[in-house]
Protein backbone atom coordinates (compact mmCIF):
# COMPACT_ATOMS: atom_id res chain seq x y z
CA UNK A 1 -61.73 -44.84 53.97
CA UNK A 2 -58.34 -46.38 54.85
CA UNK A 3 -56.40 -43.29 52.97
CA UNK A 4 -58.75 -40.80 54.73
CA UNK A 5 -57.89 -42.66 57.92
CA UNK A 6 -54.25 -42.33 57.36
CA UNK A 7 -54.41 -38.57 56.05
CA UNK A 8 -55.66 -37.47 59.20
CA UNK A 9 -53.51 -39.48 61.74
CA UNK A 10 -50.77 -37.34 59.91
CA UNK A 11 -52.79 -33.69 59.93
CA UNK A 12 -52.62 -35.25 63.53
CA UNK A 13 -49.72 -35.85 64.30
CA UNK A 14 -48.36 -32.55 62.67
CA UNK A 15 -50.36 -30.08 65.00
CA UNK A 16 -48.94 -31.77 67.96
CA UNK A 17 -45.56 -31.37 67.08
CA UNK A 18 -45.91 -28.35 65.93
CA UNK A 19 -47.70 -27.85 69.34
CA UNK A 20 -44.93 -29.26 70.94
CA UNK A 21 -42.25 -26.70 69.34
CA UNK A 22 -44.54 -23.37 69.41
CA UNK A 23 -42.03 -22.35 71.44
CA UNK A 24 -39.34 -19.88 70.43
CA UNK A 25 -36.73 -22.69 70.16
CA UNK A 26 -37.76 -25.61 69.18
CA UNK A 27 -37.30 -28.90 70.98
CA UNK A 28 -37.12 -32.01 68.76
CA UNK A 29 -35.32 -33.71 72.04
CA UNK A 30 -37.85 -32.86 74.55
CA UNK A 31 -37.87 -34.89 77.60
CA UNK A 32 -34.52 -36.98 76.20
CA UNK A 33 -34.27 -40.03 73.61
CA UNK A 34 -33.27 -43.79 74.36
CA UNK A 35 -31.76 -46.30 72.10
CA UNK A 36 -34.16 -49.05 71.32
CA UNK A 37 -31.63 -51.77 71.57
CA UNK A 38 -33.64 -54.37 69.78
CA UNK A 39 -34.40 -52.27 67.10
CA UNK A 40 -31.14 -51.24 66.59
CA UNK A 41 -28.33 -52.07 64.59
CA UNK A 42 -24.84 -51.67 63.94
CA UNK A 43 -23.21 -53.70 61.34
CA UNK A 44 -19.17 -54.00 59.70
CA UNK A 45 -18.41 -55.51 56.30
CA UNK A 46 -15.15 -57.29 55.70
CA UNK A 47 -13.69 -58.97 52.53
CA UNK A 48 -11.69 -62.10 52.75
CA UNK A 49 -9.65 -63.76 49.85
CA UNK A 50 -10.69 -60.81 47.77
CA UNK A 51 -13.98 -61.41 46.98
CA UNK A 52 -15.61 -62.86 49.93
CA UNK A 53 -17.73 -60.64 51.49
CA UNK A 54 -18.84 -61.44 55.51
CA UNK A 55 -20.95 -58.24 57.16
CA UNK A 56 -21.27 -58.93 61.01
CA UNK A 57 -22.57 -57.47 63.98
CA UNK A 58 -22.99 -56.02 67.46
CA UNK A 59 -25.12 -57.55 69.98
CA UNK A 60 -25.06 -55.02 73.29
CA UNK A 61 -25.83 -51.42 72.12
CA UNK A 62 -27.38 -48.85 74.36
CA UNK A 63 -27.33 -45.34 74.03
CA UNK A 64 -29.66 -41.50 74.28
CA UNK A 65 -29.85 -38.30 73.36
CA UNK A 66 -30.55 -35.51 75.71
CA UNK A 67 -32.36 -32.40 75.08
CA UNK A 68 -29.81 -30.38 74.01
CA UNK A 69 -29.35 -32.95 71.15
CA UNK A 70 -25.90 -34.38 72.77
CA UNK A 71 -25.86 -37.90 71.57
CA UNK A 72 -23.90 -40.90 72.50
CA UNK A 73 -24.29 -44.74 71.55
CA UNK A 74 -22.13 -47.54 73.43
CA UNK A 75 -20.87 -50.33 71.74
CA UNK A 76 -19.97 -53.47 73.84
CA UNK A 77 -17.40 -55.25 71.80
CA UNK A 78 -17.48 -58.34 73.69
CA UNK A 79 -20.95 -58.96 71.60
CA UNK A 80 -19.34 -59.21 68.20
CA UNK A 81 -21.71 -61.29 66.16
CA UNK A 82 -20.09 -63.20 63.09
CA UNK A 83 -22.67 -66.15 63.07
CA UNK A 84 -19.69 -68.46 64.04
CA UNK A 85 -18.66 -69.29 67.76
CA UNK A 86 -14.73 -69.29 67.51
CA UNK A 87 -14.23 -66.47 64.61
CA UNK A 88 -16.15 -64.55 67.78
CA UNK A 89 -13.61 -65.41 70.26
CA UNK A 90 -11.24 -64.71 67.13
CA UNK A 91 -12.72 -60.94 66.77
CA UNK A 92 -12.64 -60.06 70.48
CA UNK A 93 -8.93 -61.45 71.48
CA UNK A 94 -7.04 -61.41 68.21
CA UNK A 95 -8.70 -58.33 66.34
CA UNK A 96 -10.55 -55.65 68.38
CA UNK A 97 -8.59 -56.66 71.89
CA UNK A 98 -11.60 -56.27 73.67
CA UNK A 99 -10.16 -57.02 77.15
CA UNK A 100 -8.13 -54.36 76.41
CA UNK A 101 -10.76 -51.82 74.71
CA UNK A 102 -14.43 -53.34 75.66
CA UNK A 103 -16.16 -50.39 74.82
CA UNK A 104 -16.41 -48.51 71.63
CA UNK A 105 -18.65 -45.18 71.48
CA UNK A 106 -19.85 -42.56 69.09
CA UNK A 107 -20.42 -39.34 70.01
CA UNK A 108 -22.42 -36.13 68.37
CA UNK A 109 -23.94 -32.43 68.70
CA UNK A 110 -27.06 -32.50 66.80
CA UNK A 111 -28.24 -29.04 66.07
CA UNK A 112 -31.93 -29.05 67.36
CA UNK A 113 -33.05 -26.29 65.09
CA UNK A 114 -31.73 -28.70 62.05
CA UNK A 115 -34.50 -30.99 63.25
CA UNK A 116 -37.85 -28.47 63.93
CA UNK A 117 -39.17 -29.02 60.50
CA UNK A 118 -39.13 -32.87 61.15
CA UNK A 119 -42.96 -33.18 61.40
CA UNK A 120 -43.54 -31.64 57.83
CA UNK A 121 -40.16 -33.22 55.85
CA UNK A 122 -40.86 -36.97 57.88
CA UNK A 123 -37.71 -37.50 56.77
CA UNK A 124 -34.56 -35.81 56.38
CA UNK A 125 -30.53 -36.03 55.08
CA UNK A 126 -28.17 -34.38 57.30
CA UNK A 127 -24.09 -34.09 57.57
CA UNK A 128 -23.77 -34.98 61.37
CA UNK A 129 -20.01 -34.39 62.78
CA UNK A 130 -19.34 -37.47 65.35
CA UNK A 131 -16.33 -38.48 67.33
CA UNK A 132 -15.80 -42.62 67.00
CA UNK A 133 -13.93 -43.97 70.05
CA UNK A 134 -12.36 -47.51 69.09
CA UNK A 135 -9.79 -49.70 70.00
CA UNK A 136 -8.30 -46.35 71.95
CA UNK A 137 -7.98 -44.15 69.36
CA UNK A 138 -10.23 -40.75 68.85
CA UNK A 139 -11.33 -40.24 65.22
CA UNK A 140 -13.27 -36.96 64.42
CA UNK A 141 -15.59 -37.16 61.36
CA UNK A 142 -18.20 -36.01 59.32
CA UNK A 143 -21.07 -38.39 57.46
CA UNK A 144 -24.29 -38.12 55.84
CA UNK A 145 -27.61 -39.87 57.84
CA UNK A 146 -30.92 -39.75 57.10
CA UNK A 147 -33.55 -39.21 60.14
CA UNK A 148 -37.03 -40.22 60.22
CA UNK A 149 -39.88 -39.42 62.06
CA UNK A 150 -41.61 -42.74 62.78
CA UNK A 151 -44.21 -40.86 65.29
CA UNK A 152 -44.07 -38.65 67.80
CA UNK A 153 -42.36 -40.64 69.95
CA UNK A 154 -40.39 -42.50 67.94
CA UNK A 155 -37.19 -41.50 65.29
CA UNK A 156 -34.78 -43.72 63.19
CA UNK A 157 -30.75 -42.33 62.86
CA UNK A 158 -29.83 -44.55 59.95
CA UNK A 159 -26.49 -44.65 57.37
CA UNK A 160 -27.31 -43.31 54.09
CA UNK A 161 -24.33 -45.43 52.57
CA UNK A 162 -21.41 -47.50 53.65
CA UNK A 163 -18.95 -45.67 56.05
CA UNK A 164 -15.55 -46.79 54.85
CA UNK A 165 -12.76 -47.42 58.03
CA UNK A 166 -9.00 -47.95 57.61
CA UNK A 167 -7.85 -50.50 60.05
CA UNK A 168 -4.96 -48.92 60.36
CA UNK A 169 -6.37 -45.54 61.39
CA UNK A 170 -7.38 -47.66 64.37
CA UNK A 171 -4.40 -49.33 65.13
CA UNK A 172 -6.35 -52.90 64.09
CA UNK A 173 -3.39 -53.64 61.80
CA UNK A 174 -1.63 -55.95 63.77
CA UNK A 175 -4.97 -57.59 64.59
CA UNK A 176 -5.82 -58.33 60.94
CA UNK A 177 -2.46 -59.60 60.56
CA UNK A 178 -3.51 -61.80 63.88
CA UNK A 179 -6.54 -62.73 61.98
CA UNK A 180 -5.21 -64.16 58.84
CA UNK A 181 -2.67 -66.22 60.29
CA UNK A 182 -5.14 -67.85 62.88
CA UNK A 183 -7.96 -68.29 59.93
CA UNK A 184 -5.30 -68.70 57.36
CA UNK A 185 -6.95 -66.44 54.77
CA UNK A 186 -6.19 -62.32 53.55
CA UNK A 187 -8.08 -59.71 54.42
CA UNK A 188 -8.69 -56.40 52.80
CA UNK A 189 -7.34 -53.91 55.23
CA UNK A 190 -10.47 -51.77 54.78
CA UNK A 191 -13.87 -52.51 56.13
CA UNK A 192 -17.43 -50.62 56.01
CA UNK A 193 -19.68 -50.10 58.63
CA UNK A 194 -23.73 -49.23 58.36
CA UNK A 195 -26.10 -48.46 61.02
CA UNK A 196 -30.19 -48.27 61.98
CA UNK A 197 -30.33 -46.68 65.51
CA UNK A 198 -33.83 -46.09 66.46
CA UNK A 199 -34.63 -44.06 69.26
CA UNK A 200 -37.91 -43.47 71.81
CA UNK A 201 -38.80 -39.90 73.48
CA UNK A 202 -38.72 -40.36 77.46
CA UNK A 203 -41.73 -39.64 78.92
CA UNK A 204 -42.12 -36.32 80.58
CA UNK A 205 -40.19 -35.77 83.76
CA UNK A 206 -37.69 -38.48 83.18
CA UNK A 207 -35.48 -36.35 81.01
CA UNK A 208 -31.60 -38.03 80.30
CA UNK A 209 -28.70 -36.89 81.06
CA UNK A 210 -25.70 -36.72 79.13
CA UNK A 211 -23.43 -39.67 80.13
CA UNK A 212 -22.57 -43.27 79.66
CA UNK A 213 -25.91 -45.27 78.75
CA UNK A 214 -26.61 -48.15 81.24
CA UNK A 215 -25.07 -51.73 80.09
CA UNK A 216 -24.19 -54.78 81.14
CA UNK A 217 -20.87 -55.55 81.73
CA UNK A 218 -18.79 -56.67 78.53
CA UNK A 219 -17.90 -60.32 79.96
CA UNK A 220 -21.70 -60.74 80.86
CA UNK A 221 -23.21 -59.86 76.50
CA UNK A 222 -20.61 -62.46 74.29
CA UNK A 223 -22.18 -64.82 72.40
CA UNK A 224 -21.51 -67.73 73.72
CA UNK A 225 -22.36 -71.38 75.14
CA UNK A 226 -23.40 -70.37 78.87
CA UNK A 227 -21.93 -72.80 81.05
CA UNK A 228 -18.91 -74.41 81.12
CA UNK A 229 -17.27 -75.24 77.28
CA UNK A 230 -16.94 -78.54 75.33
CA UNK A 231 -13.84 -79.75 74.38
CA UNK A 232 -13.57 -78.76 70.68
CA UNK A 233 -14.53 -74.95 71.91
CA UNK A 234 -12.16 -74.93 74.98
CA UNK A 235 -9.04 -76.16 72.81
CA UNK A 236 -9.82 -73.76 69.77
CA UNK A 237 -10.02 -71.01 72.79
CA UNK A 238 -6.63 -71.90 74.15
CA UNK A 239 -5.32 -71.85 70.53
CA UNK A 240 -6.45 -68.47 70.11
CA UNK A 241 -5.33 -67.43 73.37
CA UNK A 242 -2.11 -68.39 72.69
CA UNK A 243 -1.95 -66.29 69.34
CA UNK A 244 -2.72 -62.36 70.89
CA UNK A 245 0.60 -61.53 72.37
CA UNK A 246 -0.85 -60.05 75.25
CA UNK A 247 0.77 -61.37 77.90
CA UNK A 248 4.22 -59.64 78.47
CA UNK A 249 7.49 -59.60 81.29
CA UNK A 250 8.99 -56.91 82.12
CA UNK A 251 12.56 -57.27 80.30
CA UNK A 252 14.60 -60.40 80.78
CA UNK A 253 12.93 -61.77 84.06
CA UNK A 254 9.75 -63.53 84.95
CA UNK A 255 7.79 -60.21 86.64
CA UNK A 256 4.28 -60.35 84.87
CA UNK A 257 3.65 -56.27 83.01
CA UNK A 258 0.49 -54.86 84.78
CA UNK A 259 -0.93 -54.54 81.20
CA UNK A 260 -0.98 -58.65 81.56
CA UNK A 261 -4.07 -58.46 83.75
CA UNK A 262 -7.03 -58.10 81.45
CA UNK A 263 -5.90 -60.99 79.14
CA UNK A 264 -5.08 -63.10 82.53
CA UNK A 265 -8.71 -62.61 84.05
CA UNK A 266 -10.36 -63.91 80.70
CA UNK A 267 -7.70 -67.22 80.21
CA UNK A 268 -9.29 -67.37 84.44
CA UNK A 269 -12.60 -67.33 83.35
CA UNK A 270 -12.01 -70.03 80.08
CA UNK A 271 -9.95 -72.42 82.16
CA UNK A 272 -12.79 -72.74 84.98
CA UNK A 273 -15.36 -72.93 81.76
CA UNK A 274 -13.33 -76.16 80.73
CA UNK A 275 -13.19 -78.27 84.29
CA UNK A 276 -12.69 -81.53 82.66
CA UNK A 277 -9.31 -80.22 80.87
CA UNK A 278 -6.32 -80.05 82.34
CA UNK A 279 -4.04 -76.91 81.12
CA UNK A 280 -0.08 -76.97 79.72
CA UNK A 281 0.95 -73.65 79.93
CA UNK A 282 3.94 -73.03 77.75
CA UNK A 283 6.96 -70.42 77.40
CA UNK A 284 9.11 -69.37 74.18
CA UNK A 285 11.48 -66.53 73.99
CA UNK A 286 13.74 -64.83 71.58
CA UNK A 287 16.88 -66.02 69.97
CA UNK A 288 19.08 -63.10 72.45
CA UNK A 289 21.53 -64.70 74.46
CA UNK A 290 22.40 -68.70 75.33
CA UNK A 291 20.13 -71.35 74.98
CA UNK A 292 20.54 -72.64 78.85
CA UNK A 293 19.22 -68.88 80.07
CA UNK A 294 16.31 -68.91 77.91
CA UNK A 295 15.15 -72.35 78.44
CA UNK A 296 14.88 -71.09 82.31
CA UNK A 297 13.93 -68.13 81.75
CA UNK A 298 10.98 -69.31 79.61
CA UNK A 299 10.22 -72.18 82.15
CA UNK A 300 9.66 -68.86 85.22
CA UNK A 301 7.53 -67.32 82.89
CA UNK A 302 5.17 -70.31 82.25
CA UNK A 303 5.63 -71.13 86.50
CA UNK A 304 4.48 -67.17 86.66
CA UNK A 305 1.22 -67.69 84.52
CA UNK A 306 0.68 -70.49 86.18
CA UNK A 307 0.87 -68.91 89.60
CA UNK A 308 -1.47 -66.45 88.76
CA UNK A 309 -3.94 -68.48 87.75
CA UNK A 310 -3.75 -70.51 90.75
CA UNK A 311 -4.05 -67.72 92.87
CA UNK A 312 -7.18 -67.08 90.86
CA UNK A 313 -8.95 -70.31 92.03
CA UNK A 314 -7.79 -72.36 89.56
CA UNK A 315 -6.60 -76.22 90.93
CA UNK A 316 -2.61 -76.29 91.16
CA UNK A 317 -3.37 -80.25 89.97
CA UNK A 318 -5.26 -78.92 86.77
CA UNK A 319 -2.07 -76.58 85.35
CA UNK A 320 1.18 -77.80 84.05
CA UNK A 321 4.15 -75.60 82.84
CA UNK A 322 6.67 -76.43 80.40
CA UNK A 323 9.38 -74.23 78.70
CA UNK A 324 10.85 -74.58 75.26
CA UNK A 325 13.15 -71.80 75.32
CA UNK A 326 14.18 -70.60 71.55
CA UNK A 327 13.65 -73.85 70.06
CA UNK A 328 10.28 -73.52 68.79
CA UNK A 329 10.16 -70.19 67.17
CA UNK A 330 7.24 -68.72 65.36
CA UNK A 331 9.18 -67.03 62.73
CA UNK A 332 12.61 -66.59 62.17
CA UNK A 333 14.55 -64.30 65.14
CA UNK A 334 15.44 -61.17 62.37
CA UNK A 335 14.39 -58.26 63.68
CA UNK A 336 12.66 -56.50 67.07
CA UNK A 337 9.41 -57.55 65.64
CA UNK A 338 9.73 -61.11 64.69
CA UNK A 339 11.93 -61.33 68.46
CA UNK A 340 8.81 -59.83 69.58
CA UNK A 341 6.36 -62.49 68.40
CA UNK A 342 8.86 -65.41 69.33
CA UNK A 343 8.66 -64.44 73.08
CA UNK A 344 4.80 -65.66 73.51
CA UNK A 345 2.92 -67.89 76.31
CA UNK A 346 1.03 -70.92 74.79
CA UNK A 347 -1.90 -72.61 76.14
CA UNK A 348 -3.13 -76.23 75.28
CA UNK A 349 -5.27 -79.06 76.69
CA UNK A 350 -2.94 -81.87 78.24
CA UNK A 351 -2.94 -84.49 76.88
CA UNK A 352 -2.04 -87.73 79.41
């Protein structure tokens, strides 16, 4: 009885679609699809030390596809999900720069007419072209997914295997580099990614349009403590803070870059998330010229940070500026890039 049950709720569910696409071109994406967000799932596999393998995840997806099959799915980056509060913080500021790039999306043309036989196959492989947006660069590529009809109303997009990504296709290099110094540990500079996107029909006259999905804003979806910080998660955020290089002067003076901002507004929002703490902010420069100019000029760039903040909100009391000049370099001063890594704004908790 239960097999006869089930035969028929697919004879069913046949002759409606079927119904559904009598016309003379068929419309798998009538009325528009929406990501079902809880559902869903898009995950990234990375290998440490060799042989350690850690697959993480994204929190804030949303995405559709409209009737003319154009499909797009947002990724918030802001959500990375590693199972660990600080390698988090680690992923968004250090590797994927997501106050830089908070949004990665993926982007497709799915032929409808590839689809019209989807109520008789229930299932079936296709090579979908896709455009990846992430971490500001454009990659155009073609993979194999499998799509199945879970009813009428309902259809899984899923990775038939692994999709292999270069980090330095991406320009993630420098953040893997960023990573294994701050978790002391190598990582292989390729990673996989795999997906489950499932997706429900709109009802009829709501149909989507081809755009940006709805989503919260990528401050408001990181996994975090909500509230203000403890004290062992507000000093290992200053410590990674102090590691992204993201906070830059225009040449040989004190003037904060306009490409500062974005990293400025988050150390804002961690400082007032740690009210008990007090803040040193600290500057470091190069080796280039004599040790009296760079001990000032790293001193006005610390006084400069700390101004901004300040006129952020933050309690002049609370912030305290120091520079050290050249004498505490990361790495030795040989070559623009090393320079480059040796002129750096530090944060800590003060101790007094």
């Amino acid at each position: 009885m239960r097999l006869l049950s089930h035969t028929l709720r697919h004879i069913v569910l046949i002759l409606l679609w079927a119904g559904a696409a009598a016309a003379q071109t068929p419309q798998p994406f009538r009325n528009g699809w929406v990501l079902d967000p809880v559902a869903s799932e898009l995950r990234f596999l990375s290998v440490k030390k060799q042989t350690i393998a850690e697959t993480s995840s994204f929190a804030a997806l949303s995405g559709l596809i409209n009737e003319e099959g154009q499909a797009r799915i947002s990724i918030l980056i802001d959500s990375v999900d590693t199972n660990v509060d600080l390698r988090n913080v680690r992923m968004r500021f250090l590797f994927f720069e997501s106050f830089r790039y908070p949004e990665a999306t993926i982007e497709a043309q799915i032929d409808p007419a590839v689809l019209a036989d989807l109520p008789q196959t229930r299932r079936k492989m296709i090579d979908l072209p896709y455009t990846l947006n992430l971490h500001g660069v454009t990659a155009r590529r073609v993979d194999r997914v499998a799509v199945t009809l879970i009813d009428l109303d309902r259809v899984a997009v899923t990775s038939t295997t692994p999709i292999p990504l270069k980090l330095s296709d991406f320009n993630l290099e420098e953040g893997r580099q960023k990573l294994q110094e701050a978790a002391n540990v190598d990582i292989v500079p390729i990673g996989t990614v795999s997906f489950d996107f499932v997706f429900d029909r709109r009802g009829a006259g709501t149909a989507v349009e081809t755009g940006a999905p709805a989503a919260a804003a990528p401050a408001k979806v990181a996994l975090e403590t909500e509230g203000n910080f403890d004290r062992t998660a507000c000093i290992g955020r200053f410590e990674i803070l102090s590691r992204t290089g993201n906070i830059q002067f225009a040449s040989g003076s004190a003037r904060l870059t306009p490409g500062s901002t974005p990293l400025l507004e988050s150390v804002v929002d961690i400082v007032n998330r740690c009210p008990e703490l007090d803040i040193e902010v600290s500057g470091h420069t190069d080796s280039d010229g004599s040790d009296a100019t760079n001990l000032r000029l790293s001193s006005a760039r610390a006084g400069a940070v700390a101004a901004y903040l300040v006129s952020k909100g933050v309690p002049p009391a609370r912030i305290s500026t120091v520079g050290y000049g050249e004498s505490r370099p990361l790495v030795p001063n040989t070559g623009p890039e090393n320079k480059r890594r040796n002129r750096r704004i530090e944060f800590s908790v003060r101790e007094d």
